[in-house]
C-alpha atoms as a PDB file:
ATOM      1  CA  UNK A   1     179.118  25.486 -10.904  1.00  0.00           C
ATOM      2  CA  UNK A   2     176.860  22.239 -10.710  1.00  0.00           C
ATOM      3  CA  UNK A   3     177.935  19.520  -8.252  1.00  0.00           C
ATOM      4  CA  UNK A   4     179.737  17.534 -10.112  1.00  0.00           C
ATOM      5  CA  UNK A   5     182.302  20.335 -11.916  1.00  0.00           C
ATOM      6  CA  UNK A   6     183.154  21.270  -8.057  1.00  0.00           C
ATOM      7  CA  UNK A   7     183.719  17.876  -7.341  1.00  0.00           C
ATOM      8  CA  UNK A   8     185.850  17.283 -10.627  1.00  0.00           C
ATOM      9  CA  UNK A   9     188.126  20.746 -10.048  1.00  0.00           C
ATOM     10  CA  UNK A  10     188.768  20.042  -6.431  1.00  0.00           C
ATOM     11  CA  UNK A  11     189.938  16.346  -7.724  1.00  0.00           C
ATOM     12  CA  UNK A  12     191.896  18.002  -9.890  1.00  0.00           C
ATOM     13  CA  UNK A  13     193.178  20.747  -7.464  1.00  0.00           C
ATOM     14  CA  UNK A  14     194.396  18.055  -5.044  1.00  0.00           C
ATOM     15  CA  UNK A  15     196.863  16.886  -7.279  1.00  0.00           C
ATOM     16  CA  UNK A  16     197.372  20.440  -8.505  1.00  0.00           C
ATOM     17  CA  UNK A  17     198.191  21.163  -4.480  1.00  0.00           C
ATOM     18  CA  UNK A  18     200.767  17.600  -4.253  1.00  0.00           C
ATOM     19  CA  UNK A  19     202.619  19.103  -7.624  1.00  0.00           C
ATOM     20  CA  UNK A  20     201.238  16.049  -9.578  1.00  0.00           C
ATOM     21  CA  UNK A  21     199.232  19.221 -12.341  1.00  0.00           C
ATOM     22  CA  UNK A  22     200.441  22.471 -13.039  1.00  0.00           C
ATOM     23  CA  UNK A  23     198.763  25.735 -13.561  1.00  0.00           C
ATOM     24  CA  UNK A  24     194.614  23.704 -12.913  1.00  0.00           C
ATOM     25  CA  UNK A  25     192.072  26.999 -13.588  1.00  0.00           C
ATOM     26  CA  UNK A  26     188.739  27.823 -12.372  1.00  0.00           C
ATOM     27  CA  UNK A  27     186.680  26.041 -15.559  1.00  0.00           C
ATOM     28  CA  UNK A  28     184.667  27.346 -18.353  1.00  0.00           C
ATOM     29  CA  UNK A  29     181.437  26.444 -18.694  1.00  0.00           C
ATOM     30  CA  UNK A  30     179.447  26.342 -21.682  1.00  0.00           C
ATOM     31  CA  UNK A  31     175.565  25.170 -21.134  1.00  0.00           C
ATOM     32  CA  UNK A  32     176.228  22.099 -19.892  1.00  0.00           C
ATOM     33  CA  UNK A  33     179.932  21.120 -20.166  1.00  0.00           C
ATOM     34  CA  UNK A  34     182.545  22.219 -17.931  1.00  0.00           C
ATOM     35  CA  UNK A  35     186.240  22.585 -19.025  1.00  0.00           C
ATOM     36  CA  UNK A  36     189.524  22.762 -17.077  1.00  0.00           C
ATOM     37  CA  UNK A  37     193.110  22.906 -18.107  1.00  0.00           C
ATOM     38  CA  UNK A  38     195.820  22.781 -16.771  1.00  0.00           C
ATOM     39  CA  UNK A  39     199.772  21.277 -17.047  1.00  0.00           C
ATOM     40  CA  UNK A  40     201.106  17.782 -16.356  1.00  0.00           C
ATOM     41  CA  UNK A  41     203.218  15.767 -19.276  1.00  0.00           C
ATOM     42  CA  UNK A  42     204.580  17.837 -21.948  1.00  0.00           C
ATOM     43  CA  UNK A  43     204.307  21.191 -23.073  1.00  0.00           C
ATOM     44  CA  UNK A  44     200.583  21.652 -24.191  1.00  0.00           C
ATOM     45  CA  UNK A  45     197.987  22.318 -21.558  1.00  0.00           C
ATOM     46  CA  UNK A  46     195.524  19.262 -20.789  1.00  0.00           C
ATOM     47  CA  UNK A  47     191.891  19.658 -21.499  1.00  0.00           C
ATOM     48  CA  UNK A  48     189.398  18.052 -18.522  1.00  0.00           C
ATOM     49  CA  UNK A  49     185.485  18.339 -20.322  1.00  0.00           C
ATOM     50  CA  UNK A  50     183.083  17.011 -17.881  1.00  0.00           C
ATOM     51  CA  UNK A  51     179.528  16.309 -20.251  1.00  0.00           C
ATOM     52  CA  UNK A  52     177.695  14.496 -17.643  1.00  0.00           C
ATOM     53  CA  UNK A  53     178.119  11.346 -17.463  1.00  0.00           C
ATOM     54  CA  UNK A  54     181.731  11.361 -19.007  1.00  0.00           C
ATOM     55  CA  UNK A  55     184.644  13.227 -18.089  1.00  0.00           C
ATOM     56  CA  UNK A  56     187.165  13.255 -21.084  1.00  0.00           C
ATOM     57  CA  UNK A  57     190.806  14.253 -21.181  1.00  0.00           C
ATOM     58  CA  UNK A  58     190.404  15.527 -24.380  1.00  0.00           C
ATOM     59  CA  UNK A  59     193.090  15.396 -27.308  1.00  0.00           C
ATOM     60  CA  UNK A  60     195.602  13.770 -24.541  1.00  0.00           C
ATOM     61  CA  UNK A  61     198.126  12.310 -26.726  1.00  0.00           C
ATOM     62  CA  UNK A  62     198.712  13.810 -30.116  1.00  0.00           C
ATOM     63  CA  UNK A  63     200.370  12.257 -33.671  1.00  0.00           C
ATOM     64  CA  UNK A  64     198.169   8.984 -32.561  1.00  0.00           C
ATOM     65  CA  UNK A  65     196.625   7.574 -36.402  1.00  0.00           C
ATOM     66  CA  UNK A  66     193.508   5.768 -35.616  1.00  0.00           C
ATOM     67  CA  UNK A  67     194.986   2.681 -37.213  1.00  0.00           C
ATOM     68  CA  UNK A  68     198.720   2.483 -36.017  1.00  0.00           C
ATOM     69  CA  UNK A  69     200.094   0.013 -33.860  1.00  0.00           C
ATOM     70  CA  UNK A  70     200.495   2.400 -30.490  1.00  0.00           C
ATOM     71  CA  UNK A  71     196.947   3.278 -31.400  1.00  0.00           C
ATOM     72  CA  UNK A  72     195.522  -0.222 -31.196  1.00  0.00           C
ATOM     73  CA  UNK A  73     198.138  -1.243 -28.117  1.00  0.00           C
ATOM     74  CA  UNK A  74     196.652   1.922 -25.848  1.00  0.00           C
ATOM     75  CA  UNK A  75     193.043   0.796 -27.319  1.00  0.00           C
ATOM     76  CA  UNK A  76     193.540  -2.617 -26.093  1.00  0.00           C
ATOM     77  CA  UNK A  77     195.419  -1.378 -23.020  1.00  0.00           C
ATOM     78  CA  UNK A  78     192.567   1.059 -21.585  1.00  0.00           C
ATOM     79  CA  UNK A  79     190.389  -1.847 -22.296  1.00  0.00           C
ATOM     80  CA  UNK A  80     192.005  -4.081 -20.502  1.00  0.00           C
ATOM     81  CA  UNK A  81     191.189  -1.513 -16.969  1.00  0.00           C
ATOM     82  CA  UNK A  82     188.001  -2.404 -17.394  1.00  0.00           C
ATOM     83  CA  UNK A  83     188.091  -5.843 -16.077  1.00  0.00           C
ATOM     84  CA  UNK A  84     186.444  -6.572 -13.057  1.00  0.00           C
ATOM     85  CA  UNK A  85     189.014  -9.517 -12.330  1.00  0.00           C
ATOM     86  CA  UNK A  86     191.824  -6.597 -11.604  1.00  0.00           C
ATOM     87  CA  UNK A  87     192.136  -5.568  -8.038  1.00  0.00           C
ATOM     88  CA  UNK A  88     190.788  -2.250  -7.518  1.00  0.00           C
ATOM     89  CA  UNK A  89     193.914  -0.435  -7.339  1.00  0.00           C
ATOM     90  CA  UNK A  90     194.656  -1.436 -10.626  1.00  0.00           C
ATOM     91  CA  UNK A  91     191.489  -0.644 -12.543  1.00  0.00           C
ATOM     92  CA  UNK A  92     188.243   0.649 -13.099  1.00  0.00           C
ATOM     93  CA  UNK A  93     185.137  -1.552 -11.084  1.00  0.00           C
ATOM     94  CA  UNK A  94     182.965  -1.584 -13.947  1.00  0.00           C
ATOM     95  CA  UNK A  95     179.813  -1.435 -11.705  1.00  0.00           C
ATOM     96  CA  UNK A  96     181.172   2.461 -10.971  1.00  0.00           C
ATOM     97  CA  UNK A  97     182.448   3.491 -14.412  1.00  0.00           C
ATOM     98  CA  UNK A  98     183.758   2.585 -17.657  1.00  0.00           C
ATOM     99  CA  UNK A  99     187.192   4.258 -19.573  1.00  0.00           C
ATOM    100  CA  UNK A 100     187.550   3.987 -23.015  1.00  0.00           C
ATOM    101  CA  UNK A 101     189.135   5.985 -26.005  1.00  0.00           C
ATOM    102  CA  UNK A 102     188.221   8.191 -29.017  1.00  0.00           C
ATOM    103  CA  UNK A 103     190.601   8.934 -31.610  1.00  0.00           C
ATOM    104  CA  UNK A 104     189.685  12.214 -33.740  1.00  0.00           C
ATOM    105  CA  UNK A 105     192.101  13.978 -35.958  1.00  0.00           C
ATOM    106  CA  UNK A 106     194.723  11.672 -34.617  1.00  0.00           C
ATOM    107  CA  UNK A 107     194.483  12.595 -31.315  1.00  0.00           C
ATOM    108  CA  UNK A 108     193.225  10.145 -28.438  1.00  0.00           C
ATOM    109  CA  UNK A 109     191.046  11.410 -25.601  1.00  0.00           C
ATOM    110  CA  UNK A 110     190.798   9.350 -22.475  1.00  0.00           C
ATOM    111  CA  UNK A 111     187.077   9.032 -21.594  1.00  0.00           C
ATOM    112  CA  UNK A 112     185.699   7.342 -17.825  1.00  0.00           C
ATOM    113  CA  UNK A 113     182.159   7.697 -17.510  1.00  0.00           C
ATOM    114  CA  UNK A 114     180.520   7.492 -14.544  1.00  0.00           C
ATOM    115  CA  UNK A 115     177.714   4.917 -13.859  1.00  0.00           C
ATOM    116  CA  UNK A 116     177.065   5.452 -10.046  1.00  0.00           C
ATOM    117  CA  UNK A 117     177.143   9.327 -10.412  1.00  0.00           C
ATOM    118  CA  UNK A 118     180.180   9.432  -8.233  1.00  0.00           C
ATOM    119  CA  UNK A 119     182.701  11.947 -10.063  1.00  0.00           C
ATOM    120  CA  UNK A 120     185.188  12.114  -7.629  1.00  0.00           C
ATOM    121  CA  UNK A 121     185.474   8.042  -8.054  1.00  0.00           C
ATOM    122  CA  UNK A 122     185.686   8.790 -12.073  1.00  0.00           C
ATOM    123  CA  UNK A 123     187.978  11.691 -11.585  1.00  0.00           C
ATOM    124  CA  UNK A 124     190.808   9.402  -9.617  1.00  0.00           C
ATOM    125  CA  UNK A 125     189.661   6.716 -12.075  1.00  0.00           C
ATOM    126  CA  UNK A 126     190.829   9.357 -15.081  1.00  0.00           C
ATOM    127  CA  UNK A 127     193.975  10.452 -13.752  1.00  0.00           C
ATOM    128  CA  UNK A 128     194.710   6.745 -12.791  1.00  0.00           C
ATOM    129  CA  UNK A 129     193.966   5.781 -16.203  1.00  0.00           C
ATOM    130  CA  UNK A 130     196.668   8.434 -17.833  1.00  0.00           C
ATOM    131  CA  UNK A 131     199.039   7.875 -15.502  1.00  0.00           C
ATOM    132  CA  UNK A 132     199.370   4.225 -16.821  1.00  0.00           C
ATOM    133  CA  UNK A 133     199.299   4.907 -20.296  1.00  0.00           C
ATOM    134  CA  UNK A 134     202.441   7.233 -19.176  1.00  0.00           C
ATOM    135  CA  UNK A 135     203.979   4.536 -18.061  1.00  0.00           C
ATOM    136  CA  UNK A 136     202.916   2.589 -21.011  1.00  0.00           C
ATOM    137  CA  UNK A 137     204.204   4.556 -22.984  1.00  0.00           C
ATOM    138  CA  UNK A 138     207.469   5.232 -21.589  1.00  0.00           C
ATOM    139  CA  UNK A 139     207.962   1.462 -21.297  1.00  0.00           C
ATOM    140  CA  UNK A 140     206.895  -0.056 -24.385  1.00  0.00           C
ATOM    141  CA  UNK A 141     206.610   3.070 -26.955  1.00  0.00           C
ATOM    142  CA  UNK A 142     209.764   5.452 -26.102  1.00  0.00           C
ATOM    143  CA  UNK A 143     210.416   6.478 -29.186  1.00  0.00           C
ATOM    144  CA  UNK A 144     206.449   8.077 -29.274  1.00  0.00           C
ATOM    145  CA  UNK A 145     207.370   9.909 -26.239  1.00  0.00           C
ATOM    146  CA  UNK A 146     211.153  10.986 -27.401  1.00  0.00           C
ATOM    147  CA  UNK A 147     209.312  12.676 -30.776  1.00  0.00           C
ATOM    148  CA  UNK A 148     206.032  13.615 -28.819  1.00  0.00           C
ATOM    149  CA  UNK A 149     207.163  15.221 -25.755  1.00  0.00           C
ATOM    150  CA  UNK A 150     210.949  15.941 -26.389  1.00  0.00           C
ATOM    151  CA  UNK A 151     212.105  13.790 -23.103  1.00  0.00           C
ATOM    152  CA  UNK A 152     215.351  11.934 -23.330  1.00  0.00           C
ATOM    153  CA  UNK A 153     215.679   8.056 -24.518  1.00  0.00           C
ATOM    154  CA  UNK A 154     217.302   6.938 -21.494  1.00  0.00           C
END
């Protein structure tokens, strides 16, 4: 496994190790993509692809139409971690790495890619990155997470 898939899985297996993921794997790789899954929100297992330079939680949230309004609020959202005004704690420096989305088949992936080659930075950054859309989404869209993930509405 090139350098940066061992630097990805042993993010990954850190939080695996503090309870944070369940069930992280060894990675498949095909040519040159590497994927991992493993458990956290929910009942389907998350997909990690690392295609150098990007490392993409792929099809992370499900029932997500490209044009709805939870859609355009976690668009505008991820955006908004971007700016280099936020301390770092609370976004992405944007002279390291960039996170966006993609919407396919109405299903959002979570992308960071990595602009000083330093995955473990963009790793964090990704987990960061869904763990605030969690919250997000628990705050301001329970009724997505109720239908979505089958946890209760208080």
């Amino acid at each position: 496994m090139a350098l940066p898939a061992t630097e990805l899985r042993s993010v990954l297996a850190g939080y695996a190790d503090r309870g944070v993921f369940r069930g992280i794997d060894d990675g498949k790789a095909t040519g040159d993509v590497v994927e991992f899954n493993f458990m956290w929100h929910g009942r389907r297992p998350l997909r990690c692809v690392l295609a150098e330079p990007a490392i993409t939680l792929r099809d992370f949230l499900h029932a997500m139409p490209a044009r709805s309004d939870i859609c355009q609020d976690l668009r505008d959202f991820v955006k908004g971690l971007n700016d280099p005004a936020l301390p770092e704690h609370r976004g992405v420096d944007p002279s390291r790495a960039s996170v966006t989305t993609t919407v396919r088949n109405q299903r959002l992936s979570l992308v960071v890619t990595t602009i000083d080659g330093d995955y473990v930075y963009a790793t964090r950054k990704l987990v960061f990155a869904a763990h605030e859309i969690w919250l997000r989404l628990q705050s301001e869209w329970v009724h997505y997470v109720w239908e979505e993930f089958g946890t209760s509405m208080e």
